[in-house]
N, C-alpha and C. Protein backbone atom coordinates (compact mmCIF):
# COMPACT_ATOMS: atom_id res chain seq x y z
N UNK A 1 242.69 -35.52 304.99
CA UNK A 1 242.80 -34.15 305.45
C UNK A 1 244.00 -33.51 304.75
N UNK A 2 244.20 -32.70 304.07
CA UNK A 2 244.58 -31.79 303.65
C UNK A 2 245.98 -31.30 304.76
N UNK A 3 246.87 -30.89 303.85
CA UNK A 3 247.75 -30.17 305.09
C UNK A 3 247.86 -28.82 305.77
N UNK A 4 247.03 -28.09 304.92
CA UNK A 4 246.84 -26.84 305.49
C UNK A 4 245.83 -27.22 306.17
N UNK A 5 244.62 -28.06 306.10
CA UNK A 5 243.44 -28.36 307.49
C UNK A 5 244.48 -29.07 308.77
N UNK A 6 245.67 -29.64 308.61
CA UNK A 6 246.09 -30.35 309.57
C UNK A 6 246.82 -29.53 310.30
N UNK A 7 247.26 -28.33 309.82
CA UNK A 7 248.59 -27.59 309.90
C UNK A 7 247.19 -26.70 310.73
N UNK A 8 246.38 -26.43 310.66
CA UNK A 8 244.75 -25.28 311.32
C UNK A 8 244.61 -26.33 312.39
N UNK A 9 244.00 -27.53 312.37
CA UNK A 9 243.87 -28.07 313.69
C UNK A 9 244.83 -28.48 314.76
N UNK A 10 246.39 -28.66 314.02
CA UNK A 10 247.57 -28.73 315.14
C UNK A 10 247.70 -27.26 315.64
N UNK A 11 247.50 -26.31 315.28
CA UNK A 11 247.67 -24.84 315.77
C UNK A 11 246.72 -24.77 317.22
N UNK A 12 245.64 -25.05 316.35
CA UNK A 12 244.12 -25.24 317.50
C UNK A 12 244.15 -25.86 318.67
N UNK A 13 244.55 -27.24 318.61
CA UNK A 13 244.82 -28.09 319.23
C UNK A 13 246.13 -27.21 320.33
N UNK A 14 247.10 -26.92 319.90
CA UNK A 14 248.41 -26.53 320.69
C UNK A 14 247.74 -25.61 321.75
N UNK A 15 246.83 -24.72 321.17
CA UNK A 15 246.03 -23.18 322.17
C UNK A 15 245.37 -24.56 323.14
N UNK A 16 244.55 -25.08 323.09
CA UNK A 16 243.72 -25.61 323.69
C UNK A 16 244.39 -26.78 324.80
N UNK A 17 245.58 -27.53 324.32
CA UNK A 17 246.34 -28.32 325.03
C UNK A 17 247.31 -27.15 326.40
N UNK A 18 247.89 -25.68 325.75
CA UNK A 18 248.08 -24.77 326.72
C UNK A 18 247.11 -24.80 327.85
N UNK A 19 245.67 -24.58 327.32
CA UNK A 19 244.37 -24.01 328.33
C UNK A 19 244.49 -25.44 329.21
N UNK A 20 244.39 -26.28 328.93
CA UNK A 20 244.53 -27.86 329.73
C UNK A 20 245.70 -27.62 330.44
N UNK A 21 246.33 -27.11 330.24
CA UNK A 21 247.99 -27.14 331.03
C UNK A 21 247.28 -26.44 332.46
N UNK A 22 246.47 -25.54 332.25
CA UNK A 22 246.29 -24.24 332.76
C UNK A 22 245.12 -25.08 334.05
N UNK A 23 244.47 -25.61 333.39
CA UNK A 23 243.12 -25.76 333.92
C UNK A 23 243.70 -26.92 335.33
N UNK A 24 244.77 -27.69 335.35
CA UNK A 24 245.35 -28.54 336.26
C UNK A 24 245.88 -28.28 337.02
N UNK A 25 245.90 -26.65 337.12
CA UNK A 25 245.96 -25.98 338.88
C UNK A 25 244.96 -25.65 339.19
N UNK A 26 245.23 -26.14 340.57
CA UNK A 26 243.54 -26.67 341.53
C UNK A 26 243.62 -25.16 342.36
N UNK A 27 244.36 -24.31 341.97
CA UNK A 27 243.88 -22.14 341.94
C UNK A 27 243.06 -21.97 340.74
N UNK A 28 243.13 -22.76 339.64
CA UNK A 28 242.50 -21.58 338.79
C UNK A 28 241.46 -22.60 338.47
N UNK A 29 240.34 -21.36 338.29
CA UNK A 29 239.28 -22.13 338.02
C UNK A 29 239.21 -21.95 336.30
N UNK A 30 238.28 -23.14 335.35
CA UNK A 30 238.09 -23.71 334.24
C UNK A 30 237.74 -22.01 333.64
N UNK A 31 236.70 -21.28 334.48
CA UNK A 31 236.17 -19.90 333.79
C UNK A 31 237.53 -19.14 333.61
N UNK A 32 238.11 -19.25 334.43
CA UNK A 32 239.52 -17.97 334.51
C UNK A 32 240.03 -17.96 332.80
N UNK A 33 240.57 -19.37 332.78
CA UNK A 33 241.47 -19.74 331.88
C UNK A 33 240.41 -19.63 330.42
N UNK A 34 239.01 -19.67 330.11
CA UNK A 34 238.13 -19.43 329.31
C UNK A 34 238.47 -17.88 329.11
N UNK A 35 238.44 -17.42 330.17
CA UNK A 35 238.21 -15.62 329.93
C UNK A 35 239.58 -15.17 329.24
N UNK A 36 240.38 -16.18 330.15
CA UNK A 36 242.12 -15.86 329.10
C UNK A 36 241.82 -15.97 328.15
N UNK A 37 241.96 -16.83 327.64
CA UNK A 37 242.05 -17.24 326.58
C UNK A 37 240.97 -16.44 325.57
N UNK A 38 239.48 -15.84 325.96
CA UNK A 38 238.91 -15.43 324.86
C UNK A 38 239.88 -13.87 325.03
N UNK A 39 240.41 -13.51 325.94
CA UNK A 39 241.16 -11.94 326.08
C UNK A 39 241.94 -11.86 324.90
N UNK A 40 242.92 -12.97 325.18
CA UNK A 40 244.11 -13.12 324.43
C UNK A 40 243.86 -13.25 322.68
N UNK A 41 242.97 -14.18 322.36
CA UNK A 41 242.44 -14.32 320.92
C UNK A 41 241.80 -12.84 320.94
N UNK A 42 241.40 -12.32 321.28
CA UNK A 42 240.67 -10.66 321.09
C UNK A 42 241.85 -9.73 320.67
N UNK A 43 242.80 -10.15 322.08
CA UNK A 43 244.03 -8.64 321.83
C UNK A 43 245.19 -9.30 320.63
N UNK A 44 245.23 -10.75 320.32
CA UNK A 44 245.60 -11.01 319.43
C UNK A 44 244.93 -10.54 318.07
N UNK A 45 243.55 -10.91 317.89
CA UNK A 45 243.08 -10.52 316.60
C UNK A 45 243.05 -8.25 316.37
N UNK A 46 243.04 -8.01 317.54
CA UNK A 46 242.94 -6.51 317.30
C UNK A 46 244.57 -6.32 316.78
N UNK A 47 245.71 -6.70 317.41
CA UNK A 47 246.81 -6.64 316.76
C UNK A 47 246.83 -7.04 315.16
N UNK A 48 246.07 -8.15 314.59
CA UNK A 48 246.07 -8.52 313.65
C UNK A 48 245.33 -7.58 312.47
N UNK A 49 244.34 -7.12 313.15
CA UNK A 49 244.24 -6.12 312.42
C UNK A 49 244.80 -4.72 311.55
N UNK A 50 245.01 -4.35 313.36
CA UNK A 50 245.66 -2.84 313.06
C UNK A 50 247.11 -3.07 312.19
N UNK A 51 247.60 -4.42 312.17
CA UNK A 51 248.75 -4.71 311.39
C UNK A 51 248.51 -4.31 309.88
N UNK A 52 247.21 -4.48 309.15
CA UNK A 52 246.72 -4.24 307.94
C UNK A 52 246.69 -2.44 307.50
N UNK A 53 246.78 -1.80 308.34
CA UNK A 53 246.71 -0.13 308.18
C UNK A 53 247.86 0.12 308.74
N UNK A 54 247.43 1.75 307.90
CA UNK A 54 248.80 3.06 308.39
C UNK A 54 248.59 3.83 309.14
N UNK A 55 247.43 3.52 310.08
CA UNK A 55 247.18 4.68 311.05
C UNK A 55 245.91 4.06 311.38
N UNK A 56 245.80 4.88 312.58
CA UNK A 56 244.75 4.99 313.90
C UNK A 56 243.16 5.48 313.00
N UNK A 57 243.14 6.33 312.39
CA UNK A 57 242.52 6.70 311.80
C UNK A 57 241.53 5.82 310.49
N UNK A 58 242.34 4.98 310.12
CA UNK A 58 241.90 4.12 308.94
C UNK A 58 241.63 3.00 309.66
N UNK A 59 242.16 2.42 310.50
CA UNK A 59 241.40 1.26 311.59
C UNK A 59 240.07 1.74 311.52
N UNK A 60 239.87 2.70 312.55
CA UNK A 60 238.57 3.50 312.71
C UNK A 60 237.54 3.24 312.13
N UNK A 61 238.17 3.87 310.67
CA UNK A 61 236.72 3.66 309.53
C UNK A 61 236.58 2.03 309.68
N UNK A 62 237.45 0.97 309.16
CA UNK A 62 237.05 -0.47 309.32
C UNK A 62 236.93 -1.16 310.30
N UNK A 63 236.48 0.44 311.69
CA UNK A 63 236.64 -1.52 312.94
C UNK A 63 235.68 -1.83 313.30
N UNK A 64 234.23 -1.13 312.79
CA UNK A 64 232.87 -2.20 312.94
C UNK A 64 232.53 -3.16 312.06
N UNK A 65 233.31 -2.93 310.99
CA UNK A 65 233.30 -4.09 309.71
C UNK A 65 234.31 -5.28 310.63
N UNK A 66 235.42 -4.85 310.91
CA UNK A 66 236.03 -6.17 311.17
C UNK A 66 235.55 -6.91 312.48
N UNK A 67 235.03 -5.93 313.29
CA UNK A 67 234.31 -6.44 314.68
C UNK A 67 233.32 -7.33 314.38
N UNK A 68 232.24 -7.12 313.38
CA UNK A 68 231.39 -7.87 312.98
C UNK A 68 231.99 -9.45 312.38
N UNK A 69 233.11 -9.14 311.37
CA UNK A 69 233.83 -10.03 310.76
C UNK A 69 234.25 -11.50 312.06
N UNK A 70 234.63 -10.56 312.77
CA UNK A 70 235.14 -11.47 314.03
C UNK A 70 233.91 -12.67 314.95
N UNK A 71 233.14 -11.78 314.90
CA UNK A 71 231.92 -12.33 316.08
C UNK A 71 230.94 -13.40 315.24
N UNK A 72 230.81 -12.84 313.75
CA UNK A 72 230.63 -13.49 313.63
C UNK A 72 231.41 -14.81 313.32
N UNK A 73 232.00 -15.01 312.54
CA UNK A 73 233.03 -16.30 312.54
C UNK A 73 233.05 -16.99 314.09
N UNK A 74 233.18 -16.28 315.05
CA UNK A 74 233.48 -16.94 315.95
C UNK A 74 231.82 -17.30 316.60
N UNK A 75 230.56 -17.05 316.21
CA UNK A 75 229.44 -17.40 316.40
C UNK A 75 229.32 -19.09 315.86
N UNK A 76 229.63 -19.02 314.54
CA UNK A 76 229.70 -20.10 313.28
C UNK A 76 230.57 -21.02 314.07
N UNK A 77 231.95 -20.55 314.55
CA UNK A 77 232.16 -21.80 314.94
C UNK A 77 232.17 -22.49 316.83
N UNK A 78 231.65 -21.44 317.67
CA UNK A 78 230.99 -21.52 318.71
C UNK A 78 229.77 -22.97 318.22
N UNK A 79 228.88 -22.33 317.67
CA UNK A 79 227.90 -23.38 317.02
C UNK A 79 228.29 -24.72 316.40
N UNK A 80 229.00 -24.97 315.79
CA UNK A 80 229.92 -25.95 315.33
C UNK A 80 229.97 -26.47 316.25
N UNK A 81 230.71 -26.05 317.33
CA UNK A 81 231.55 -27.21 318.39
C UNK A 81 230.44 -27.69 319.23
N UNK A 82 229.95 -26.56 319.42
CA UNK A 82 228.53 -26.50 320.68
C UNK A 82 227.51 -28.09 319.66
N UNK A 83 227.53 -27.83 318.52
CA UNK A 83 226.22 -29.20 318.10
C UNK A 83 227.63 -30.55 318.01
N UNK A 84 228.63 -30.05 317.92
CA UNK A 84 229.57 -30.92 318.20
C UNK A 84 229.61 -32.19 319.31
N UNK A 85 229.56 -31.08 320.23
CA UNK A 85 229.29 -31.87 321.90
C UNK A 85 227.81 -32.05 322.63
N UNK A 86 227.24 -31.74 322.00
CA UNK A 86 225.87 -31.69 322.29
C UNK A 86 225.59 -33.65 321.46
N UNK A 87 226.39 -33.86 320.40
CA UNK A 87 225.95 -35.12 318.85
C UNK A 87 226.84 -36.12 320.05
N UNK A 88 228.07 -35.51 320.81
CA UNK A 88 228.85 -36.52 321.48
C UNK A 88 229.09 -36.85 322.79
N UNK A 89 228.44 -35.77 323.05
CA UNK A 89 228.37 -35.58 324.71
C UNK A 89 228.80 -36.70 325.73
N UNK A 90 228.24 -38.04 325.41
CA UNK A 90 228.58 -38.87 326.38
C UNK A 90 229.98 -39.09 325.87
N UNK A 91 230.45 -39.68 324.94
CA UNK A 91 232.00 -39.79 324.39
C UNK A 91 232.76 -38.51 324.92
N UNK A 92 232.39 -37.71 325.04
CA UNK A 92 233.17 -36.65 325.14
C UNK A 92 233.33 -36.25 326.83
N UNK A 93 232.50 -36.68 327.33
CA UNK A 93 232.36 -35.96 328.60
C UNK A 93 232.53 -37.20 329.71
N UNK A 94 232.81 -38.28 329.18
CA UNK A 94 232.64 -39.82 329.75
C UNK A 94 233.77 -39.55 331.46
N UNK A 95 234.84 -39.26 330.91
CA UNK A 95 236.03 -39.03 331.44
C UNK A 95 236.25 -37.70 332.52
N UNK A 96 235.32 -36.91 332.56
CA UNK A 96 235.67 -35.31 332.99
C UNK A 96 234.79 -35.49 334.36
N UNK A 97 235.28 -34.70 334.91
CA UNK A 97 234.68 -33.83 336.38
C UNK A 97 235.12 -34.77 337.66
């Protein structure tokens, strides 16, 4: 593995080890901390955007291009993980509930 792939999955890993932090109070339920977390990657990536322009106006013109940009990628790798755990399911799920 490569260090920029290692340096992408320790990032990944860190968000996801947070959501586990999260999920081990017996208040919040597993959906809550899902919905965070997709909020937060949303109002994060819209910041990330509008960081690229000089105005409100020029977002505008590009934010069904980048909206698309977003959903999809995050379709591609929704799918990924989803045939992921679907190939490992028992390994993966051996331990949970």
């Amino acid at each position: 593995m490569s260090d920029s792939n290692k340096a992408f999955f320790d990032r990944a890993n860190a968000h996801i080890h947070l959501a586990n932090d999260h999920n081990k109070d017996p208040e919040i339920q597993a959906g809550e901390v899902s919905a965070s977390f997709m909020w937060a990657l949303a109002r994060y990536n819209a910041w990330f955007g509008a960081s690229g322009f000089n105005s409100a106006e020029e977002m505008t013109v590009r934010k069904e291009e980048m909206m698309e940009y977003y959903v999809e990628e995050y379709r591609k790798m929704l799918e990924a993980n989803m045939k992921d755990y679907i190939e490992n399911f028992d390994g993966y799920m051996k331990n949970q509930g």
